[in-house]
Protein backbone atom coordinates (compact mmCIF):
# COMPACT_ATOMS: atom_id res chain seq x y z
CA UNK A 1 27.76 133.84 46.15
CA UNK A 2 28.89 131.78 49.19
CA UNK A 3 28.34 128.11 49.88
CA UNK A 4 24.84 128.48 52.19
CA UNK A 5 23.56 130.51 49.23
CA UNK A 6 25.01 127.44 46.61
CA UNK A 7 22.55 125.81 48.97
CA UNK A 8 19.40 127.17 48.41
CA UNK A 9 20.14 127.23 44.31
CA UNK A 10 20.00 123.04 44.48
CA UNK A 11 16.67 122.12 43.61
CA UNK A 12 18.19 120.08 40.98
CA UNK A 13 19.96 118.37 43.75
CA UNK A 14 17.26 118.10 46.41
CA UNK A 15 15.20 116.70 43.94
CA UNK A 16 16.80 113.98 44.14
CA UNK A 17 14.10 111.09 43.52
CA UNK A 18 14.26 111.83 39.93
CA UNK A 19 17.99 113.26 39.71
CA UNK A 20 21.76 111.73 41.10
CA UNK A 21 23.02 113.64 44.38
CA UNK A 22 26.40 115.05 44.67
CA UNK A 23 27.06 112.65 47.60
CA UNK A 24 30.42 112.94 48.84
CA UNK A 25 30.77 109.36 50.11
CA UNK A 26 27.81 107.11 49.51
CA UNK A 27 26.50 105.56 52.47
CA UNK A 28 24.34 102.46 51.82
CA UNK A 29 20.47 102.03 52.15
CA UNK A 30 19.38 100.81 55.53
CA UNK A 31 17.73 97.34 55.97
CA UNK A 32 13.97 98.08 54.54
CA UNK A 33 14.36 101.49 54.24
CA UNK A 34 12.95 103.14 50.92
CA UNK A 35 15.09 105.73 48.90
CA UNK A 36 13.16 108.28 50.56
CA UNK A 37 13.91 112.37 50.30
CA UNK A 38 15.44 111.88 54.12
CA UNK A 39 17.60 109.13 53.09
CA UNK A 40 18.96 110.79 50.25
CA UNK A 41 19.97 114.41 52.22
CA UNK A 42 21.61 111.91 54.23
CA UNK A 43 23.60 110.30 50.80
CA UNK A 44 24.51 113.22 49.41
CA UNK A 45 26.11 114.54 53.03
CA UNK A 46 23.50 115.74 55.20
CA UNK A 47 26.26 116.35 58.11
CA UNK A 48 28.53 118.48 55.73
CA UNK A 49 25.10 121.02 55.36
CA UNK A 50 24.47 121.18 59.44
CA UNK A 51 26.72 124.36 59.48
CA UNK A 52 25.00 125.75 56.64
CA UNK A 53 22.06 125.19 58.31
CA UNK A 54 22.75 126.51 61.40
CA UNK A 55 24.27 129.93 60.17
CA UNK A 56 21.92 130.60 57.77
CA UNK A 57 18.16 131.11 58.67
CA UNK A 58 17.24 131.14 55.12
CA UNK A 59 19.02 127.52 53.90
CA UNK A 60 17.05 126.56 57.39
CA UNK A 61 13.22 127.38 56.49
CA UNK A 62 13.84 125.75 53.01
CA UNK A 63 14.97 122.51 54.32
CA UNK A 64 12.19 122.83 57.17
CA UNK A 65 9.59 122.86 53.92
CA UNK A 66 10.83 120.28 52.09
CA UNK A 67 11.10 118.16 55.48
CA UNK A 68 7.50 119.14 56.19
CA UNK A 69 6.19 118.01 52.68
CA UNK A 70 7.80 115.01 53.39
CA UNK A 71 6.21 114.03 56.19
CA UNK A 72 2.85 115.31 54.88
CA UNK A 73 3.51 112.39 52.06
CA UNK A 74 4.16 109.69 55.03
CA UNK A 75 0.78 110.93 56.49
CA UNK A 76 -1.19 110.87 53.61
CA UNK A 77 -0.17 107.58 52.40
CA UNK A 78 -0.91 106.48 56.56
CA UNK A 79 -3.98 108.06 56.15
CA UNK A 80 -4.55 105.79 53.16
CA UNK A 81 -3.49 102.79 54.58
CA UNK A 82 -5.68 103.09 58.08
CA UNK A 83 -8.86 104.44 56.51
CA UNK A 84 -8.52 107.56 58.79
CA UNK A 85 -11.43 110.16 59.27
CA UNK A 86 -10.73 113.68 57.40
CA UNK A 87 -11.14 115.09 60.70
CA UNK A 88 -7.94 113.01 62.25
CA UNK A 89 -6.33 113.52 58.77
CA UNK A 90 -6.66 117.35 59.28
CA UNK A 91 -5.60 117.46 62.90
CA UNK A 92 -2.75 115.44 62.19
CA UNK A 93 -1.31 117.74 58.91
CA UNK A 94 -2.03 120.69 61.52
CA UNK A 95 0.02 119.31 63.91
CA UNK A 96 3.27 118.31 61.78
CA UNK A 97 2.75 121.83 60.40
CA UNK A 98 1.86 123.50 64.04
CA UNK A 99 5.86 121.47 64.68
CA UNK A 100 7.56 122.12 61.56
CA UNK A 101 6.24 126.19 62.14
CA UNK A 102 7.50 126.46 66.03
CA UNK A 103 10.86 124.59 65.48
CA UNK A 104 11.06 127.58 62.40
CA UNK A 105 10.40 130.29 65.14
CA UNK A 106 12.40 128.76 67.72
CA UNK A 107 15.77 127.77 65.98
CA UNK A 108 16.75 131.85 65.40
CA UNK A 109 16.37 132.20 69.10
CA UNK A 110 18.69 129.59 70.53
CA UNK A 111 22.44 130.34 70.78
CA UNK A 112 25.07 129.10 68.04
CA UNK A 113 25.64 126.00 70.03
CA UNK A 114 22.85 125.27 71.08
CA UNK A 115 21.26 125.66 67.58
CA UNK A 116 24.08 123.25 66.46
CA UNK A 117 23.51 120.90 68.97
CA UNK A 118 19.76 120.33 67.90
CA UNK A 119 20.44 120.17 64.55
CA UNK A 120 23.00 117.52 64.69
CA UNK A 121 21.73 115.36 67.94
CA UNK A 122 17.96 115.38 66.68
CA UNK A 123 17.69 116.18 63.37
CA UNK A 124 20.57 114.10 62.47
CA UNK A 125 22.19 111.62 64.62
CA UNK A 126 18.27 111.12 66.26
CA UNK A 127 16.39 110.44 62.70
CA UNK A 128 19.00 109.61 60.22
CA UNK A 129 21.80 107.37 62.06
CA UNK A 130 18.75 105.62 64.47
CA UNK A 131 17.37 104.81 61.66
CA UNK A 132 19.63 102.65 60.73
CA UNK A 133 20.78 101.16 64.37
CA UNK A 134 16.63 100.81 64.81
CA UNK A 135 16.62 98.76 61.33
CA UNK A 136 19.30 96.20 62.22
CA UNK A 137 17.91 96.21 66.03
CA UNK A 138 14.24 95.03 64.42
CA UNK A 139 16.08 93.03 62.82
CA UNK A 140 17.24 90.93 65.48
CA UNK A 141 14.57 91.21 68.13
CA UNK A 142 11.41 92.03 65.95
CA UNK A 143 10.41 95.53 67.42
CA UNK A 144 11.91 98.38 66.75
CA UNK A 145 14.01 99.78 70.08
CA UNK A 146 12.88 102.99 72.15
CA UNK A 147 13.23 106.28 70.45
CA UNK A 148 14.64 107.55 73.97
CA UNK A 149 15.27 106.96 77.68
CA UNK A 150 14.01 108.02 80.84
CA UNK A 151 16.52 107.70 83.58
CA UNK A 152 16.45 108.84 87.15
CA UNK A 153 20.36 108.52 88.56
CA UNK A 154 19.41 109.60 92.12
CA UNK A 155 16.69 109.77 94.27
CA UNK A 156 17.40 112.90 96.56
CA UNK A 157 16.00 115.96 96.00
CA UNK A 158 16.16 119.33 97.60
CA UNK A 159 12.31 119.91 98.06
CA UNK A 160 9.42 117.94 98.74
CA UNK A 161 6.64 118.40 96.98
CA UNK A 162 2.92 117.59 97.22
CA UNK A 163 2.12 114.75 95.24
CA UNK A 164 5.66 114.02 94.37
CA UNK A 165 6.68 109.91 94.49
CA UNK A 166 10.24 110.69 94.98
CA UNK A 167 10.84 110.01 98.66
CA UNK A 168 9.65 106.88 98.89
CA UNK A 169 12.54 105.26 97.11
CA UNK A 170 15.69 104.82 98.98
CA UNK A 171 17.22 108.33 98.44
CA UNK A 172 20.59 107.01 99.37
CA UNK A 173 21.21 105.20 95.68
CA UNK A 174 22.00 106.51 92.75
CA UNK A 175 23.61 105.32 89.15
CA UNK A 176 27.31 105.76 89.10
CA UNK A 177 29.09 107.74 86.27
CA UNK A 178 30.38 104.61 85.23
CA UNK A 179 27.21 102.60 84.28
CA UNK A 180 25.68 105.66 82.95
CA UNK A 181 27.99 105.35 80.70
CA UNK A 182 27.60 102.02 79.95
CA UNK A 183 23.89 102.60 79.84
CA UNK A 184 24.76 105.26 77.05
CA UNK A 185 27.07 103.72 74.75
CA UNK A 186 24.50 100.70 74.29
CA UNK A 187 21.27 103.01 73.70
CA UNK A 188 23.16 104.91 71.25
CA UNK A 189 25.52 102.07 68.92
CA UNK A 190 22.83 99.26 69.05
CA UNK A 191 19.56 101.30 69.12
CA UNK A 192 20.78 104.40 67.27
CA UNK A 193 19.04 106.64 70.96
CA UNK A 194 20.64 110.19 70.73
CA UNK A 195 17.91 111.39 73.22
CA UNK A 196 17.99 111.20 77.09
CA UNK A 197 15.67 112.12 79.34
CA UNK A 198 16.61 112.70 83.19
CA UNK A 199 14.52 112.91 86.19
CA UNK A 200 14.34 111.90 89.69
CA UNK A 201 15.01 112.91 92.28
CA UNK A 202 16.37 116.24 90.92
CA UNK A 203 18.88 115.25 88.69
CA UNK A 204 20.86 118.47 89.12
CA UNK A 205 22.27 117.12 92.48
CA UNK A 206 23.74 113.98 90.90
CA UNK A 207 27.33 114.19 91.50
CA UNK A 208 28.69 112.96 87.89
CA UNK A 209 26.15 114.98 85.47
CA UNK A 210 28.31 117.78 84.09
CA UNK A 211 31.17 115.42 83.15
CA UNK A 212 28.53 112.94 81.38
CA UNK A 213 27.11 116.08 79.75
CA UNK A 214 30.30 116.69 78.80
CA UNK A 215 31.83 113.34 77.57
CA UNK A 216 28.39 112.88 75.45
CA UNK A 217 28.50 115.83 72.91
CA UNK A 218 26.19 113.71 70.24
CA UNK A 219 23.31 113.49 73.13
CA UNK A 220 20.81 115.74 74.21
CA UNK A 221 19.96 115.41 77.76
CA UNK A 222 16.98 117.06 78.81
CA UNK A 223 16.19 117.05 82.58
CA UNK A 224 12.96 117.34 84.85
CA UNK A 225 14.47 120.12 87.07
CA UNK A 226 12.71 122.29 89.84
CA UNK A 227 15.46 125.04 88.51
CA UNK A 228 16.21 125.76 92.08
CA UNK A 229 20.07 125.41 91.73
CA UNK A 230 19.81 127.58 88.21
CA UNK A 231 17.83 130.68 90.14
CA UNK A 232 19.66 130.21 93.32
CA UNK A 233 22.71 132.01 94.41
CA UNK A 234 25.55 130.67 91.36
CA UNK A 235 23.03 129.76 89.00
CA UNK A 236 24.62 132.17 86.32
CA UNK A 237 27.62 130.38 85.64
CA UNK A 238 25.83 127.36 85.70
CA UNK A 239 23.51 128.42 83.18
CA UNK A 240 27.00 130.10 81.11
CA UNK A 241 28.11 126.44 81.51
CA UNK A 242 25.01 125.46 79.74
CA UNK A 243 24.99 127.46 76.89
CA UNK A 244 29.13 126.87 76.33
CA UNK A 245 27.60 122.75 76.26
CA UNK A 246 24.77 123.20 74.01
CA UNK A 247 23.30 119.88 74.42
CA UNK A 248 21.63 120.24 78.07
CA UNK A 249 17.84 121.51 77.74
CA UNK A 250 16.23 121.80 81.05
CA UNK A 251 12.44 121.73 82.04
CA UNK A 252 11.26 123.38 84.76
CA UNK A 253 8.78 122.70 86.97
CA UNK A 254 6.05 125.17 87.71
CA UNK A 255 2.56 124.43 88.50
CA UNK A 256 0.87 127.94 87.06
CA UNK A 257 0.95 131.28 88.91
CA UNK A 258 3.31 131.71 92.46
CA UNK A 259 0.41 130.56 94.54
CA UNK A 260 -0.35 127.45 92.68
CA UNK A 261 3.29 126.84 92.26
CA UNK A 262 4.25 127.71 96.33
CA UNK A 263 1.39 125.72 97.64
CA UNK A 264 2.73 122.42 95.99
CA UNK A 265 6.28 123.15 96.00
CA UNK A 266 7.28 125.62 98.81
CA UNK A 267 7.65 129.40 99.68
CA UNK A 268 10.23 131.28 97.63
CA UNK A 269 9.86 128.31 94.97
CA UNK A 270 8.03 130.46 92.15
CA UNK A 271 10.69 133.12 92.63
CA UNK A 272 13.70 131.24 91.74
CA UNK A 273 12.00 129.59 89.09
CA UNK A 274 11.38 132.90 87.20
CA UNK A 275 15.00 133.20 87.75
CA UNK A 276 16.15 130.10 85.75
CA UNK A 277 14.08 131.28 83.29
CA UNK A 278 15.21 134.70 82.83
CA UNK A 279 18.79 133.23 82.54
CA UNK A 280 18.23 130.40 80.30
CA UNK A 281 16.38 133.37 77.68
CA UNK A 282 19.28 135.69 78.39
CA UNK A 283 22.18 132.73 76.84
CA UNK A 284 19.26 131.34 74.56
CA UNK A 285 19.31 128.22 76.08
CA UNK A 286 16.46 125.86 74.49
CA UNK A 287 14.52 125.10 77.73
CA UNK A 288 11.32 124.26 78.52
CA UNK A 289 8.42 124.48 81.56
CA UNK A 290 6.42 120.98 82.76
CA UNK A 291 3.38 121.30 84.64
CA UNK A 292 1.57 118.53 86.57
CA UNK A 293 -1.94 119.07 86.07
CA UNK A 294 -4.37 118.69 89.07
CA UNK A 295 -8.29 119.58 90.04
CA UNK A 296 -6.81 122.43 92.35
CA UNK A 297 -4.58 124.11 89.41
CA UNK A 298 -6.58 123.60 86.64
CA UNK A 299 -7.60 126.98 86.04
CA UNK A 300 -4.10 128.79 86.79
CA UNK A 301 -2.17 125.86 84.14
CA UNK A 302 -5.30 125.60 81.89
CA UNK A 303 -7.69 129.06 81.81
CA UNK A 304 -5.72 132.35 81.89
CA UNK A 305 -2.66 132.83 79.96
CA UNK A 306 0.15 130.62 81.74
CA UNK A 307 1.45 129.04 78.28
CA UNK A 308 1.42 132.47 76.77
CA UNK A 309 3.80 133.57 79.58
CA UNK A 310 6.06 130.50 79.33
CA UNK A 311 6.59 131.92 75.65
CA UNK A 312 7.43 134.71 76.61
CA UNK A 313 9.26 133.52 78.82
CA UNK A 314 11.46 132.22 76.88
CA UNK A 315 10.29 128.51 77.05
CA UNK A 316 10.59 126.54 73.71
CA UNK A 317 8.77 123.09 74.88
CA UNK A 318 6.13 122.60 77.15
CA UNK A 319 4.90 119.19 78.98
CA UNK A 320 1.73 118.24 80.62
CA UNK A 321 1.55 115.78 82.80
CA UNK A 322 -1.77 114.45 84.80
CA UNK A 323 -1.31 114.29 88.64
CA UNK A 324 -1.34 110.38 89.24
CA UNK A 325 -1.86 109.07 92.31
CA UNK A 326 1.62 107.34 93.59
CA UNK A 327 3.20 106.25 96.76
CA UNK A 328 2.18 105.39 100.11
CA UNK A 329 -0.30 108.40 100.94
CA UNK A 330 -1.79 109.53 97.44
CA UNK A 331 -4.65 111.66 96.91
CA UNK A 332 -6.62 110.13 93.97
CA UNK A 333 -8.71 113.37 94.41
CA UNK A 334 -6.23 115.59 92.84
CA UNK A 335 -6.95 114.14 89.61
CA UNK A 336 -8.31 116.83 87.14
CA UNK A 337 -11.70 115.86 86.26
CA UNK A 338 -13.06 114.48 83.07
CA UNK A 339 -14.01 117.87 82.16
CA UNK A 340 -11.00 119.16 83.44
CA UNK A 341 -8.86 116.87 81.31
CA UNK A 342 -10.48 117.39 78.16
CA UNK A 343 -10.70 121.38 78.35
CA UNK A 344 -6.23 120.84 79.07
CA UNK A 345 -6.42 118.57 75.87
CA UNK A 346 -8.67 121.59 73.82
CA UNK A 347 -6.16 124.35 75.02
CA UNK A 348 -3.32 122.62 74.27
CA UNK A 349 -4.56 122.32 70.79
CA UNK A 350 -5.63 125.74 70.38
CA UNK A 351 -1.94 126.42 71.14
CA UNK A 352 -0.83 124.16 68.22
CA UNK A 353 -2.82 126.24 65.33
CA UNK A 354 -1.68 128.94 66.57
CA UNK A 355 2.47 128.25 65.59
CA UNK A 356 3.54 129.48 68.11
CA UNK A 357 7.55 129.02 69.11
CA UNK A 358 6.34 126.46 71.58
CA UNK A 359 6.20 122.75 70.93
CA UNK A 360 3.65 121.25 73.22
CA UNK A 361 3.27 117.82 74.25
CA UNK A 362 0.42 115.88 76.42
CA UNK A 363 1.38 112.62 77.85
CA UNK A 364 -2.13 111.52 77.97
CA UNK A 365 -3.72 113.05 75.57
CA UNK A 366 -1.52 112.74 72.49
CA UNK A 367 -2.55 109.55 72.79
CA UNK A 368 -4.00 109.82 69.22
CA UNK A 369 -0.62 110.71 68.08
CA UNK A 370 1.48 108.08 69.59
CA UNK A 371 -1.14 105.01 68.91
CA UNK A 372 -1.72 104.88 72.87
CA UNK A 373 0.46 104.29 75.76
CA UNK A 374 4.26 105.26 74.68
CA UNK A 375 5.64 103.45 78.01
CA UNK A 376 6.73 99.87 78.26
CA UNK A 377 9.96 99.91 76.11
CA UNK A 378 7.70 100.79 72.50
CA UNK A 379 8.68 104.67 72.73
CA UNK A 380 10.52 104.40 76.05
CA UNK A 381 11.44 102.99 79.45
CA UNK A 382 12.02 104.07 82.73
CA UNK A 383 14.83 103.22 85.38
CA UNK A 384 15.46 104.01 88.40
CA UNK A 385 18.59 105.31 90.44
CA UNK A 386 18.57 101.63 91.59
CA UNK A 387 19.09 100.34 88.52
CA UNK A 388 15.44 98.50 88.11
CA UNK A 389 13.42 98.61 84.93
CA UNK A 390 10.14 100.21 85.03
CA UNK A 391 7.27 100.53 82.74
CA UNK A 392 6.59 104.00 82.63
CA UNK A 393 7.80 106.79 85.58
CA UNK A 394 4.06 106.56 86.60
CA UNK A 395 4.40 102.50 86.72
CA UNK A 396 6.58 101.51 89.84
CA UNK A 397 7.02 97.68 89.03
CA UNK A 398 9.83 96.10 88.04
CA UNK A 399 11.45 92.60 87.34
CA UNK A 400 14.81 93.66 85.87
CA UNK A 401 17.64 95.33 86.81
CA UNK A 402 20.38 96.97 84.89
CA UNK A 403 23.32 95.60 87.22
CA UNK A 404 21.77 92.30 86.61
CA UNK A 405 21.23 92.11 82.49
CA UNK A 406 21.44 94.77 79.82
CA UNK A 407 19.69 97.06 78.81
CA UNK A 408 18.38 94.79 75.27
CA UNK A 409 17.87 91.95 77.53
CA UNK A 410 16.07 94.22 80.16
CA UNK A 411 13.87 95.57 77.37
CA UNK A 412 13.26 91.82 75.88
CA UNK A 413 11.74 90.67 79.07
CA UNK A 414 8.28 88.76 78.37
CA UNK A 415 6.50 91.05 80.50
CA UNK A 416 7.38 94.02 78.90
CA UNK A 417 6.96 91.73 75.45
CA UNK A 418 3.50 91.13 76.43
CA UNK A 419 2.71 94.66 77.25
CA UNK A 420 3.35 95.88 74.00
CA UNK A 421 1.59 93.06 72.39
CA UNK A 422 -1.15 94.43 74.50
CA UNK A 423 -1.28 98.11 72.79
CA UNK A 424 -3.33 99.53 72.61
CA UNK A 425 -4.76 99.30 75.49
CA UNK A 426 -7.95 100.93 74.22
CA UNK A 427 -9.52 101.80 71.24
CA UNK A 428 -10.46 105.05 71.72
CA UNK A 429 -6.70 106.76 72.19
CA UNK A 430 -7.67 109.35 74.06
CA UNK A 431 -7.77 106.52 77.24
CA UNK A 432 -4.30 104.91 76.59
CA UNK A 433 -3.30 104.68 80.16
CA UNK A 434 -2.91 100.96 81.71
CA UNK A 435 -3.29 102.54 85.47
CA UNK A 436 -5.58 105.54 85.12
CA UNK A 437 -7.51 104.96 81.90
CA UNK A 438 -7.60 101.12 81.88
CA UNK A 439 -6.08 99.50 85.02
CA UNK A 440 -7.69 95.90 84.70
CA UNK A 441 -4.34 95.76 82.12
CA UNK A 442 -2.08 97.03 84.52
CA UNK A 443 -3.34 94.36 87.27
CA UNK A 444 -3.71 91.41 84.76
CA UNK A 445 0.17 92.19 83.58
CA UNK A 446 1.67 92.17 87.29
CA UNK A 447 -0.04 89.17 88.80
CA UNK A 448 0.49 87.03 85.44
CA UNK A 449 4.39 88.03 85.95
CA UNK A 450 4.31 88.55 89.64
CA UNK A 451 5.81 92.00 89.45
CA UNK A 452 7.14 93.36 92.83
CA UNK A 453 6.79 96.90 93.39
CA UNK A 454 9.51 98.81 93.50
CA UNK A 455 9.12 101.10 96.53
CA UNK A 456 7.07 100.67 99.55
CA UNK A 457 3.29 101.46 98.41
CA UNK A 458 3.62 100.94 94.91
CA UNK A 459 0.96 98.09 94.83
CA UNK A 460 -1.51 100.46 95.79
CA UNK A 461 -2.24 101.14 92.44
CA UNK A 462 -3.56 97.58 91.40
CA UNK A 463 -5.97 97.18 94.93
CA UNK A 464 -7.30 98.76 97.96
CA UNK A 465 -8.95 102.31 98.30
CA UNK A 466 -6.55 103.95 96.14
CA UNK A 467 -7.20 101.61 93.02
CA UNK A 468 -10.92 102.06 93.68
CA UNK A 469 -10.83 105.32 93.43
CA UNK A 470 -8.73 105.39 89.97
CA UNK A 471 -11.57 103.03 88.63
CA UNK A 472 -14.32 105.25 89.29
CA UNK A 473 -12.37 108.35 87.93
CA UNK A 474 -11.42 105.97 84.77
CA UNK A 475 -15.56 105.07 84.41
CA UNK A 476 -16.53 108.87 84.48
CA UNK A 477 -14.00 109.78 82.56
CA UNK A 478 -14.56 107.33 79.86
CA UNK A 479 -18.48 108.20 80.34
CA UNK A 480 -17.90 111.62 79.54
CA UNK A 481 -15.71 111.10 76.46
CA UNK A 482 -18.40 108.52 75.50
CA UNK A 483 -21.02 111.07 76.24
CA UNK A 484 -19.09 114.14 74.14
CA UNK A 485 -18.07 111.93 71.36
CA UNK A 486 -14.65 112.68 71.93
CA UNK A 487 -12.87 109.57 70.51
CA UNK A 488 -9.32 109.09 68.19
CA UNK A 489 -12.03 107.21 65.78
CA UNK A 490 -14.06 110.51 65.27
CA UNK A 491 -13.56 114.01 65.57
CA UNK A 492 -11.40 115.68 67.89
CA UNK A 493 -13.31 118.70 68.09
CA UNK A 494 -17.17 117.61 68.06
């Protein structure tokens, strides 16, 4: 019998709240943190078991169950503790199950290194080690620290697309290898972040990437991409110099079928896009698809079968995002409807029950998952290839800059202090948005702190035609939730 199979025989040893582990070198308790099943795999030498659970797919789906039950415990006892409905105690066991069920189906179609890579960046360095660098960061400030950052080193980008906010920064600036590492090393050894997001701009055309991909082997970088360079004319070594990485999991951008996608992005966009995709399945690459939702695409993203094609595909994660109305020349009537927004929210979670080797996220709509608005520094933060500090990537205001402070003192600012205080920033989660759901907060917050913009029309979000506009769409939409009895407090199904 070899070791991986020694492995599945130790339910005396994964037991371990009644029994001793066979921990190799004992690591101590975090600050506050309970002798919990996680922090016990991690005492008895969780990192010595990643290759077992890499190579073996059987080791794998028992530690997936045990992890599960675990976290149907924490819910339960939340459940307890916030006198949730059985409805919202339901939907939330079906969703850590509809999670623990796709990672099961998707880990056997990565490559080795790839597989690797997730195992050790986020289910080890990204919940065991930040949980300690989190502890002793509460500790200090009194909230915990991001769980990951958004970071846009450049501008420039080689489309233009409709509805995109990208050109009006200053495409000319851009983060220098140098303070993206800087940036790096104090996410990760004071608030334990293994997990960085990239966008832009396209973030493929920033000079330093591949060496900082390189140089960071215990960080996952995931990137907003328009996969142009990846289906263009070298795009298969590129993608070979992915999978040899491991730790580099693209999403592409694709707004539904090649019309939809074209008519936003450009001719001949749809077509290279397939491409990526084909190459990222054919090195099992773990990539993903985002797709901005908007009246005009809603039935090519949300009716049909787009997300079943995605999965096949090859796609493992899939994000929605809301068209927002940004910049100097926004269209606030691109916004899906109220309708529109909750059938995307219903399909979404007819996805999840399903299991499907997809993990799909909302990022207005999970509200109810994330206790509201997940921007301001409380899940993460956004900065810019200038350097500044904003919000959220849908929030262009800023008062700090990363060449000015760090990044703790950036994220202790009061205004960003006071903005979590704030959350959230409605009781019914399913509005947690301070500019499109709720953007008396959003106004009240900049002119108490006198928050510049950060790009020329970014204050037209807080007054003039444009903000007018996103009030009436935030009053029907909040009449029709009203109206449905759609709220986080209820049942999300009614």
């Amino acid at each position: 019998m070899d070791n991986s199979e020694n492995v599945l025989q130790m339910d005396n040893v994964l037991e371990m709240e009644n029994k001793p582990a066979p921990a190799p070198t004992p690591t101590p308790a975090p600050v506050g943190a309970s002798k919990s099943f996680t922090y016990n795999l991690k005492k008895m030498g969780i990192k010595a078991l990643l290759p077992y659970l890499n190579r073996s797919e059987r080791v794998r789906n028992y530690f997936l169950m045990r992890v599960r039950k675990t976290f149907h415990k924490y819910i339960l006892e939340m459940a307890k503790k916030e006198k949730w409905t059985e409805a919202f105690l339901k939907q939330r066991l079906m969703t850590c199950d509809s999670f623990s069920e796709g990672i099961k189906r998707i880990l056997p179609q990565v490559n080795d290194k790839t597989r690797m890579k997730l195992l050790e960046n986020f289910f080890y360095n990204q919940t065991f080690i930040r949980v300690e660098k989190a502890e002793a960061y509460k500790q200090k400030h009194g909230e915990d620290p991001p769980q990951f950052l958004l970071l846009s080193p450049t501008m420039a980008c080689n489309l233009r697309c409709k509805g995109c906010w990208a050109s009006e920064y200053e495409v000319n600036k851009g983060l220098s290898g140098d303070k993206m590492r800087e940036i790096l090393s104090e996410a990760r050894n004071e608030m334990g972040i293994h997990f960085i997001v990239l966008t832009g701009g396209e973030p493929t055309s920033w000079p330093p990437l591949w060496d900082i991909v390189e140089e960071h082997p215990n960080t996952i970088f995931m990137p907003y991409t328009n996969g142009q360079v990846f289906g263009g004319k070298n795009g298969e070594k590129m993608v070979q110099k992915i999978a040899e990485l491991g730790n580099f999991f693209p999403c592409v951008s694709i707004d539904g079928d090649q019309k939809t996608t074209d008519a936003r992005r450009g001719e001949g966009v749809y077509e290279k896009t397939k491409k990526a995709m084909e190459l990222f399945k054919k090195y099992g690459i773990f990539f993903g698809f985002s797709a901005t939702h908007t009246r005009e695409n809603h039935d090519a993203l949300v009716r049909g079968n787009f997300i079943e094609e995605m999965i096949e595909r090859g796609a493992k994660i899939g994000w929605f995002f809301h068209y927002i109305p940004l910049g100097d020349n926004p269209d606030p009537s691109l916004a899906p409807t109220p309708e529109q927004r909750v059938e995307r929210f219903r399909r979404i979670e007819g996805i999840r029950k399903q299991k499907l080797p997809l993990v799909m996220y909302d990022f207005w709509m999970d509200g109810p998952y994330t206790n509201g608005c997940v921007g301001w520094g409380r899940k993460y933060i956004h900065m810019t290839a200038d350097g500044d500090i904003e919000p959220c990537a849908f929030i262009h205001f800023a008062k700090d800059n990363i060449h000015k402070k760090s990044l703790t003192e950036c994220l202790n600012a009061d205004w960003l202090k006071e903005a979590r205080s704030r959350q959230p920033f409605n009781h019914n989660l399913f509005s947690p948005c301070p500019y499109i759901d709720n953007s008396h907060e959003l106004r009240d917050i900049i002119a108490k702190h006198k928050i510049p913009g950060t790009h020329v029309g970014a204050e037209n979000c807080i007054h003039g035609p444009i903000h007018e506009a996103v009030k009436q769409n935030a009053q029907e939409y909040n009449d029709y939730l009203q109206k449905i009895g759609l709220t986080s407090e209820g049942t999300f199904h009614p």
